[in-house]
Protein backbone atom coordinates (compact mmCIF):
# COMPACT_ATOMS: atom_id res chain seq x y z
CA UNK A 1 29.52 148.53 182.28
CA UNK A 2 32.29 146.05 180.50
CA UNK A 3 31.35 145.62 177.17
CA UNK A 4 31.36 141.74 177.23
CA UNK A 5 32.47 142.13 173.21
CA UNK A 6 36.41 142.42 173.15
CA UNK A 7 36.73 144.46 170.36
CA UNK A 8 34.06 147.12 172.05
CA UNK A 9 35.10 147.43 175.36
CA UNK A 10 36.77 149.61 177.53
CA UNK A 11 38.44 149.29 180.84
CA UNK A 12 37.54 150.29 184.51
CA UNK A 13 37.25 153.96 184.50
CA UNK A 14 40.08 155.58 186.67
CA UNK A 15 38.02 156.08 189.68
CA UNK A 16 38.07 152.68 190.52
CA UNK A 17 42.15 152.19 191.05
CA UNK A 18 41.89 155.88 193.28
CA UNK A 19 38.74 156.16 195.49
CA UNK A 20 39.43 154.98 199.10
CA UNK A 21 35.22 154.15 198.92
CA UNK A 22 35.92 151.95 196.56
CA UNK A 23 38.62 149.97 198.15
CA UNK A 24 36.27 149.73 201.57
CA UNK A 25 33.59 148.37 198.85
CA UNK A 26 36.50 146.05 197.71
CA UNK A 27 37.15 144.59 201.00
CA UNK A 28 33.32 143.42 201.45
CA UNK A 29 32.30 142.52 198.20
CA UNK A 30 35.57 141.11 196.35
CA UNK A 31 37.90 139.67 198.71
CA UNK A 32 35.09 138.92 201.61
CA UNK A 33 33.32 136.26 198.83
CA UNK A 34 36.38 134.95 196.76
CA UNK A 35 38.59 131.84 197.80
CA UNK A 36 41.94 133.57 199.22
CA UNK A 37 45.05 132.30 199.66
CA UNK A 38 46.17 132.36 203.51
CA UNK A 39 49.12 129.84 204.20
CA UNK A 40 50.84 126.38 203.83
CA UNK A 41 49.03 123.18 205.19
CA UNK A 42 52.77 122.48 206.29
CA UNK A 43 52.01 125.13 209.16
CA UNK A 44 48.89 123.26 210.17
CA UNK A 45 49.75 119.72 209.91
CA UNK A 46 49.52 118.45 213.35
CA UNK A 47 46.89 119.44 216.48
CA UNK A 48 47.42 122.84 217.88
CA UNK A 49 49.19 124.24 215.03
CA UNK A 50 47.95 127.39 213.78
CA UNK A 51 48.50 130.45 212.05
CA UNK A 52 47.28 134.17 211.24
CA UNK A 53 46.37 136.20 207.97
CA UNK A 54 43.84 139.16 207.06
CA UNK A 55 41.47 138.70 204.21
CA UNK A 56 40.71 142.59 203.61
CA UNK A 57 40.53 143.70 206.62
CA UNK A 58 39.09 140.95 208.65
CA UNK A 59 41.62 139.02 210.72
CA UNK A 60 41.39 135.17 210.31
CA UNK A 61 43.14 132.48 212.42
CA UNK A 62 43.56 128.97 211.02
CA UNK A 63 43.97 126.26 213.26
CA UNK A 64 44.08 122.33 213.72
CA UNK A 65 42.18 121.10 216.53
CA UNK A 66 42.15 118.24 218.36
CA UNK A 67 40.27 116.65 216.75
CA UNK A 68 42.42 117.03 213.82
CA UNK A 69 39.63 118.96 212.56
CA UNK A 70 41.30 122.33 210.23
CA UNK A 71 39.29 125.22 211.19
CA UNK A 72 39.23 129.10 209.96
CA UNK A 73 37.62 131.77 212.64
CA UNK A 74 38.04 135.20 213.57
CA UNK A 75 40.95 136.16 214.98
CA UNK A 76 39.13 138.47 217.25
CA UNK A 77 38.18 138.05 220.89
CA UNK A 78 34.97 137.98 221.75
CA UNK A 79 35.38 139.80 225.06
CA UNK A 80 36.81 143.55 223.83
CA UNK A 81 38.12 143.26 219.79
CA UNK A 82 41.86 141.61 221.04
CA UNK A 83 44.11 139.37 219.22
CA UNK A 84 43.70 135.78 219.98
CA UNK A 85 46.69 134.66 218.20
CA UNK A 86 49.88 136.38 216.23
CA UNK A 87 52.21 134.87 213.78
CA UNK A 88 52.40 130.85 213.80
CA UNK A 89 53.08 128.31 216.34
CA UNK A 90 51.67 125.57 217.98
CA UNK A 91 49.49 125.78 221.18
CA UNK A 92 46.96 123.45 223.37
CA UNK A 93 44.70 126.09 223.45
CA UNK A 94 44.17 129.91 222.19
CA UNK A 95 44.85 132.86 224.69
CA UNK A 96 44.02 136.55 224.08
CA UNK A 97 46.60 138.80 224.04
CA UNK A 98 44.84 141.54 225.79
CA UNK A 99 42.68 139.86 228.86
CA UNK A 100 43.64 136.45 228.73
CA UNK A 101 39.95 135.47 227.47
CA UNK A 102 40.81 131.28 226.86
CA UNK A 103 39.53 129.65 223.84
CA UNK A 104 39.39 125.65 223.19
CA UNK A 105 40.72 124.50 219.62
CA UNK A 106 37.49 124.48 217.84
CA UNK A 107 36.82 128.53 218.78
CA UNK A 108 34.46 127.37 221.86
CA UNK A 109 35.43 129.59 225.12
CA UNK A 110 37.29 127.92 227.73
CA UNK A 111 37.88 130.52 230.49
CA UNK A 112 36.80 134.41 231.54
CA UNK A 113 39.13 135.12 234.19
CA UNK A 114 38.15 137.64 236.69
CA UNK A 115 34.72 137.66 235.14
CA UNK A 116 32.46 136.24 238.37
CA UNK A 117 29.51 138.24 238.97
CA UNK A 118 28.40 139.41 235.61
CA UNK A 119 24.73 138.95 234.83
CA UNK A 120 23.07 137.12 232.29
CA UNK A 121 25.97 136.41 230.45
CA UNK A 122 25.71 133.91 227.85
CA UNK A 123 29.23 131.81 227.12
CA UNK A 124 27.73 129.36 224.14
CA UNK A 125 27.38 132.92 222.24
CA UNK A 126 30.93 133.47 222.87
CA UNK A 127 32.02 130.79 220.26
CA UNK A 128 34.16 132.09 217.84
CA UNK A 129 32.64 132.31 214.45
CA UNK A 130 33.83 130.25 211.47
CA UNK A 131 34.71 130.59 208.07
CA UNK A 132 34.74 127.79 204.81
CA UNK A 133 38.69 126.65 204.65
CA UNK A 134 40.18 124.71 202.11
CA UNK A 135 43.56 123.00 200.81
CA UNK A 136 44.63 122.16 197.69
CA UNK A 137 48.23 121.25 196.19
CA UNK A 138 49.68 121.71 199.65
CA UNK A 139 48.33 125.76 199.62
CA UNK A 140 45.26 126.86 202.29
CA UNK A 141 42.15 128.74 201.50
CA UNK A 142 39.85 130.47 203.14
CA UNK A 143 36.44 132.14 202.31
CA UNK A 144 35.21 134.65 204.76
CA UNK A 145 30.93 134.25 202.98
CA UNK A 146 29.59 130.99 204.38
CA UNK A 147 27.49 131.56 201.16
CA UNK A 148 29.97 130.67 198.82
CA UNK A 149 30.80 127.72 196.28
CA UNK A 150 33.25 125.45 197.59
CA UNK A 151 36.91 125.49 196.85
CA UNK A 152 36.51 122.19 194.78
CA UNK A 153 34.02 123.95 192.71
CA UNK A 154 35.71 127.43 192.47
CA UNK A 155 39.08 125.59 191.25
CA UNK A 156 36.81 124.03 188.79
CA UNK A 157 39.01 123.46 185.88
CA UNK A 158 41.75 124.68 186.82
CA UNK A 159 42.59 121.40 188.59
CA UNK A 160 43.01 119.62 185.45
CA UNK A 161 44.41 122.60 183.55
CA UNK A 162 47.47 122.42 185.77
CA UNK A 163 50.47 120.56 184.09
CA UNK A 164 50.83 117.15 184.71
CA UNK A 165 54.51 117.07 186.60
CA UNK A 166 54.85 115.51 189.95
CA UNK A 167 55.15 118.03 192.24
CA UNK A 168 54.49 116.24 195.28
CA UNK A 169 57.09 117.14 197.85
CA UNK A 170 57.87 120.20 196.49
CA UNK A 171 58.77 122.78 199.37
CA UNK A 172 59.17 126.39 200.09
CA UNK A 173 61.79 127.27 199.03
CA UNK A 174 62.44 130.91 199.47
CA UNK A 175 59.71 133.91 200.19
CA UNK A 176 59.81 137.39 199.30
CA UNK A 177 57.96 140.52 200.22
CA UNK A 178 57.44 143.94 197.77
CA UNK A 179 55.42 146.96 198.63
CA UNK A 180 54.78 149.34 195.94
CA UNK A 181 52.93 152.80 195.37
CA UNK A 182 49.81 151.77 193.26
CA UNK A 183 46.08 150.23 193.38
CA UNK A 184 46.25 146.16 193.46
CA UNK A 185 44.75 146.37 190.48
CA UNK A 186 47.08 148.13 188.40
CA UNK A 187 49.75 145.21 189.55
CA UNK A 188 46.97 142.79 188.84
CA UNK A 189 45.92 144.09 184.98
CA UNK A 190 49.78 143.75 184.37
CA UNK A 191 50.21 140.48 184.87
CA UNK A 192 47.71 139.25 183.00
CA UNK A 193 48.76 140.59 179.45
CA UNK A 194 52.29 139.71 178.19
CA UNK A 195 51.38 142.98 175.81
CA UNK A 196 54.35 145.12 177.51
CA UNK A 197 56.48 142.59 177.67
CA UNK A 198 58.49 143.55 175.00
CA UNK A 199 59.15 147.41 175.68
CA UNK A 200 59.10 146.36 179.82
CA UNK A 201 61.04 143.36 180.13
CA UNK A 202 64.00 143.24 177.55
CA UNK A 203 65.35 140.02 179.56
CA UNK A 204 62.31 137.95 179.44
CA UNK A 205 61.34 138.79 175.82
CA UNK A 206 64.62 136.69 174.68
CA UNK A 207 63.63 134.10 176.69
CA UNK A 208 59.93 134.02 175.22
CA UNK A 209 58.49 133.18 171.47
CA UNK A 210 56.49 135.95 172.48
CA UNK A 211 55.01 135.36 168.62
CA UNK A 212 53.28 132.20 169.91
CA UNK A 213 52.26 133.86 173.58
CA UNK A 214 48.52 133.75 174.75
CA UNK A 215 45.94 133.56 177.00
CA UNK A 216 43.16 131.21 177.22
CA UNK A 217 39.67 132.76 180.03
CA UNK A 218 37.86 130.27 182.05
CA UNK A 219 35.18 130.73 184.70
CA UNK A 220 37.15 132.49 187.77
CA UNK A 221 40.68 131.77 186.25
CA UNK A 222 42.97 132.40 183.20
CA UNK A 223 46.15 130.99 181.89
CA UNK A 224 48.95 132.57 179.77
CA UNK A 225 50.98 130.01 178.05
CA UNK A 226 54.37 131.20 176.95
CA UNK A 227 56.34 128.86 175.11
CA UNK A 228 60.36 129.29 175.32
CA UNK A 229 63.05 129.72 172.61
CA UNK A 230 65.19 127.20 171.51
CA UNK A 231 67.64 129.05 173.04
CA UNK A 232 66.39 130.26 175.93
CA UNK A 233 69.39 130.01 178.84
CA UNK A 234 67.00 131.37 182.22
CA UNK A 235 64.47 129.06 182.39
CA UNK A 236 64.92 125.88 182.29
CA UNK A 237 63.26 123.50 180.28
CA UNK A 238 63.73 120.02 182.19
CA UNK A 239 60.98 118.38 184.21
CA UNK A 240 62.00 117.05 188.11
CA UNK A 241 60.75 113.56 186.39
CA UNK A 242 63.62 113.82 183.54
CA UNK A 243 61.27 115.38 180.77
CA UNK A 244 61.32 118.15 178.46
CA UNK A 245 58.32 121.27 178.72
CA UNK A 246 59.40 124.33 176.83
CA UNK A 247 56.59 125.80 177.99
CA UNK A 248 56.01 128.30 180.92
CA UNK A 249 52.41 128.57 182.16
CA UNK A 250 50.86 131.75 184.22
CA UNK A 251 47.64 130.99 186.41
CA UNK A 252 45.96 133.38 187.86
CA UNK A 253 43.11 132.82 189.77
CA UNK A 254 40.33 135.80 190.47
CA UNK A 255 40.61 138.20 191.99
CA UNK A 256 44.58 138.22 193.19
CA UNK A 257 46.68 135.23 193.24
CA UNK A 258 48.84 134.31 190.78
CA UNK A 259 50.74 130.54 190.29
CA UNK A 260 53.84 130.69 187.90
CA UNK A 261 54.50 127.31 187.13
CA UNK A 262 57.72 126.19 185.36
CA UNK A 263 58.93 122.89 184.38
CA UNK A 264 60.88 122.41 187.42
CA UNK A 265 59.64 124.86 190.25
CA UNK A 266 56.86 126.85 190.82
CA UNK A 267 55.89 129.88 192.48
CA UNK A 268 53.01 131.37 193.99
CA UNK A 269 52.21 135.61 194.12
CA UNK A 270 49.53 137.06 196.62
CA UNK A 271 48.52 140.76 195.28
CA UNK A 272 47.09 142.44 198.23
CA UNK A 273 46.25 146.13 199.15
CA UNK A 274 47.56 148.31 201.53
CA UNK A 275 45.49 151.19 200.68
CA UNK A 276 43.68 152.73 197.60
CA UNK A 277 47.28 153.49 196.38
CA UNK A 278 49.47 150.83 197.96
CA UNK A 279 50.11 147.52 197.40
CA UNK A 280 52.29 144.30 198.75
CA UNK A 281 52.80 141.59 196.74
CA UNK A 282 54.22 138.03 198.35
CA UNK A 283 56.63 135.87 196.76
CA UNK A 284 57.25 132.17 197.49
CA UNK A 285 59.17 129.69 195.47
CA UNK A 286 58.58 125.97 195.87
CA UNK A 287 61.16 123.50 194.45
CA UNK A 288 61.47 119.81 194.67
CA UNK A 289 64.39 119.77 196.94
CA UNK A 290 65.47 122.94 198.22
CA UNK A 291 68.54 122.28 199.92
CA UNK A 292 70.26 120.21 196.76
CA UNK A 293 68.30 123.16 194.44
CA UNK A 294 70.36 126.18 196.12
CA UNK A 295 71.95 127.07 193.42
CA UNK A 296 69.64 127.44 191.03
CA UNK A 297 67.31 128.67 192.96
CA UNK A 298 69.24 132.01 193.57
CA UNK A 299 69.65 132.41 189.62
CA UNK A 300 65.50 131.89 189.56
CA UNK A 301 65.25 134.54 192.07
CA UNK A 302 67.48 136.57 190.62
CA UNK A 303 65.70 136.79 187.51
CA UNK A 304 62.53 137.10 188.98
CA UNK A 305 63.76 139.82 190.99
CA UNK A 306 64.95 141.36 187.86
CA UNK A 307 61.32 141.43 186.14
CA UNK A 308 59.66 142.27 189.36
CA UNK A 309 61.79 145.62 189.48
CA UNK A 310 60.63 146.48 185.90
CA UNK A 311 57.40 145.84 186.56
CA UNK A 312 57.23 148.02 190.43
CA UNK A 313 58.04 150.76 187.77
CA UNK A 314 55.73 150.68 185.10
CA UNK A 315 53.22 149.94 187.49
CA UNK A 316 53.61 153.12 190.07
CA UNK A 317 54.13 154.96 186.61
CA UNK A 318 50.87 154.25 185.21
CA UNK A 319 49.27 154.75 188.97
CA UNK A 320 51.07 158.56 188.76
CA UNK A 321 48.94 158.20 184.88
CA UNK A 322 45.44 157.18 186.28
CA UNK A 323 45.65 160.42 189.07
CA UNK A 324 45.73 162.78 185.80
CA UNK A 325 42.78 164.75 184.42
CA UNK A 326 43.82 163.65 181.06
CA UNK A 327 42.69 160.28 181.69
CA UNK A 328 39.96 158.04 182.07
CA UNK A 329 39.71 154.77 180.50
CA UNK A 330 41.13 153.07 177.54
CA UNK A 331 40.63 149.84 175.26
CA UNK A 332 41.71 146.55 174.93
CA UNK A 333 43.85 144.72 172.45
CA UNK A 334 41.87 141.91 170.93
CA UNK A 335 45.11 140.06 170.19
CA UNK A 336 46.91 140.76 173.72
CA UNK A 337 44.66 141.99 176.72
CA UNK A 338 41.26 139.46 176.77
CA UNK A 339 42.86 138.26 179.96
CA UNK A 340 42.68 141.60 181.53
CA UNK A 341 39.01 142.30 179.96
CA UNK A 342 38.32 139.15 181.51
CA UNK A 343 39.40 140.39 185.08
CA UNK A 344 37.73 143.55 184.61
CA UNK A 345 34.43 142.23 183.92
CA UNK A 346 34.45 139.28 186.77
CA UNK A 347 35.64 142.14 189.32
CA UNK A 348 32.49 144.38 187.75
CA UNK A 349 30.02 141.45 188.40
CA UNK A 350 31.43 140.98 192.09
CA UNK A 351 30.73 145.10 192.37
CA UNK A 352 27.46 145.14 190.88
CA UNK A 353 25.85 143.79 194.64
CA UNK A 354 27.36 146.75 196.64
């Protein structure tokens, strides 16, 4: 168990970022009851517009209907286990991709072809089951446990917590996509501690007053707030309304997404696993205008790129470290790593119903 006491605790014991059973435990009991991230409300503004994403390993299709109603189902037929839907696009109605099995908008079944003559076959139960879905600031949700708080609730404070700029408008700007060799976890507990920035990311330390870095814990989020020197020259400091913030501020939001939000641009990063030792990890960059933004936009990238590549090492290095015999758990700095104690012991509470 987590000590709940900083100064006493210790972290996740080794097993935890290496045991396949623990990833299938994962899959139910962390990312089947938590709020996750699945796509832009851009892709699902108008009727018939949909889109697909996993959550675990459940796959999920978010549509609007015709009713202008946003819905999140199963992206599974009801007939034999087929795809209803791939990628994005925009359709009157949802065909399988195996047997043609015909679904209406709102997941009710439509049409069975070739299917006279089977007995006592019930089409209402045929309805494709439905899961909570959510937007907020332009990003869609989804929670697979009908069970859970809403996303309103489960944002809590972090609505408020977010900087005040006007970021209405803002647009995607650019998306990236990085696999690397460890647990989500690992890539998860590094974010949240600017602790190794200094010995890991040379560049971003001379942007930073790392001095003045921290992190504050709330209920199922955290911030890091990492104020930039007075001569910082790759990040800028100027608001899209005219104003100054020398301030960067890292959400992340439990268990695996992570909003970097700068004074003029923003990005969202989706942690999700592969396998017990594999991870991807999704990039996108919203700015204000895009198209007039181009140029700075590749130097944001570029450094971003530049930190993710430092990190993709430590990271698979300290997976290579948790597979030794040597090794079990360690302990927390007081000063630097309560964000990451934090994680540890909301991910431990999720666990404790398996």
């Amino acid at each position: 168990m987590i000590d709940p006491r900083l100064e006493h605790a210790s972290t996740l014991s080794s097993h935890h970022y290496l045991d396949p059973s623990v990833l299938r435990t994962e899959y139910r009991q962390v990312f089947g009851r938590t709020w996750q991230l699945v796509g832009r409300a851009e892709q699902v503004r108008e009727s018939g517009q949909y889109f697909t994403a996993t959550i675990g390993e459940e796959p999920v299709l978010v549509v609007r209907g015709a009713d202008g109603v946003l819905r999140a189902m199963t992206n599974v037929c009801r007939h034999r286990a087929g795809p209803i839907a791939a990628g994005e696009g925009r359709r009157p109605v949802l065909q399988c991709g195996y047997h043609g099995w015909t679904y209406w908008l709102d997941g009710r079944l439509k049409n069975t072809p070739e299917f006279e003559g089977v007995a006592d076959f019930d089409r209402a139960s045929c309805t494709l089951p439905q899961y909570q879905v959510g937007i907020w600031n332009e990003l869609v949700f989804v929670n697979l446990d009908p069970a859970a708080e809403s996303l309103t609730d489960f944002l809590g404070e972090l609505m408020t917590d977010m900087p005040s700029h006007d970021y209405n408008g803002f647009q995607l700007a650019q998306r990236k996509t990085w696999e690397l060799d460890c647990n989500w976890k690992v890539y998860v507990d590094n974010y949240l501690e600017g602790y190794h920035i200094p010995i890991v990311h040379p560049g971003l330390f001379r942007e930073l007053d790392y001095a003045n870095y921290r992190t504050e814990t709330k209920r199922s989020h955290s911030i890091q707030f990492a104020p930039t020197r007075a001569n910082a020259s790759r990040i800028r400091t100027q608001t899209t309304d005219g104003h100054e913030d020398d301030q960067v501020r890292y959400f992340w939001l439990f268990p695996n997404l992570m909003l970097n939000v700068y004074p003029d641009n923003f990005s969202t990063n989706l942690i999700l696993p592969l396998g017990p030792e594999r991870t991807v990890t999704l990039f996108d960059w919203y700015f204000k205008d895009p198209e007039a933004a181009k140029p700075q936009i590749e130097e944001t990238v570029a450094f971003s790129d530049e930190i993710q590549l430092e990190d993709i090492d430590i990271c698979e290095a300290v997976q290579r470290g948790l597979r030794s015999a040597t090794y079990d758990k360690g302990r927390f700095s007081p000063q630097r790593e309560n964000g990451v104690h934090h994680f540890h012991r909301l991910y431990e509470e999720m666990m404790a119903g398996a």
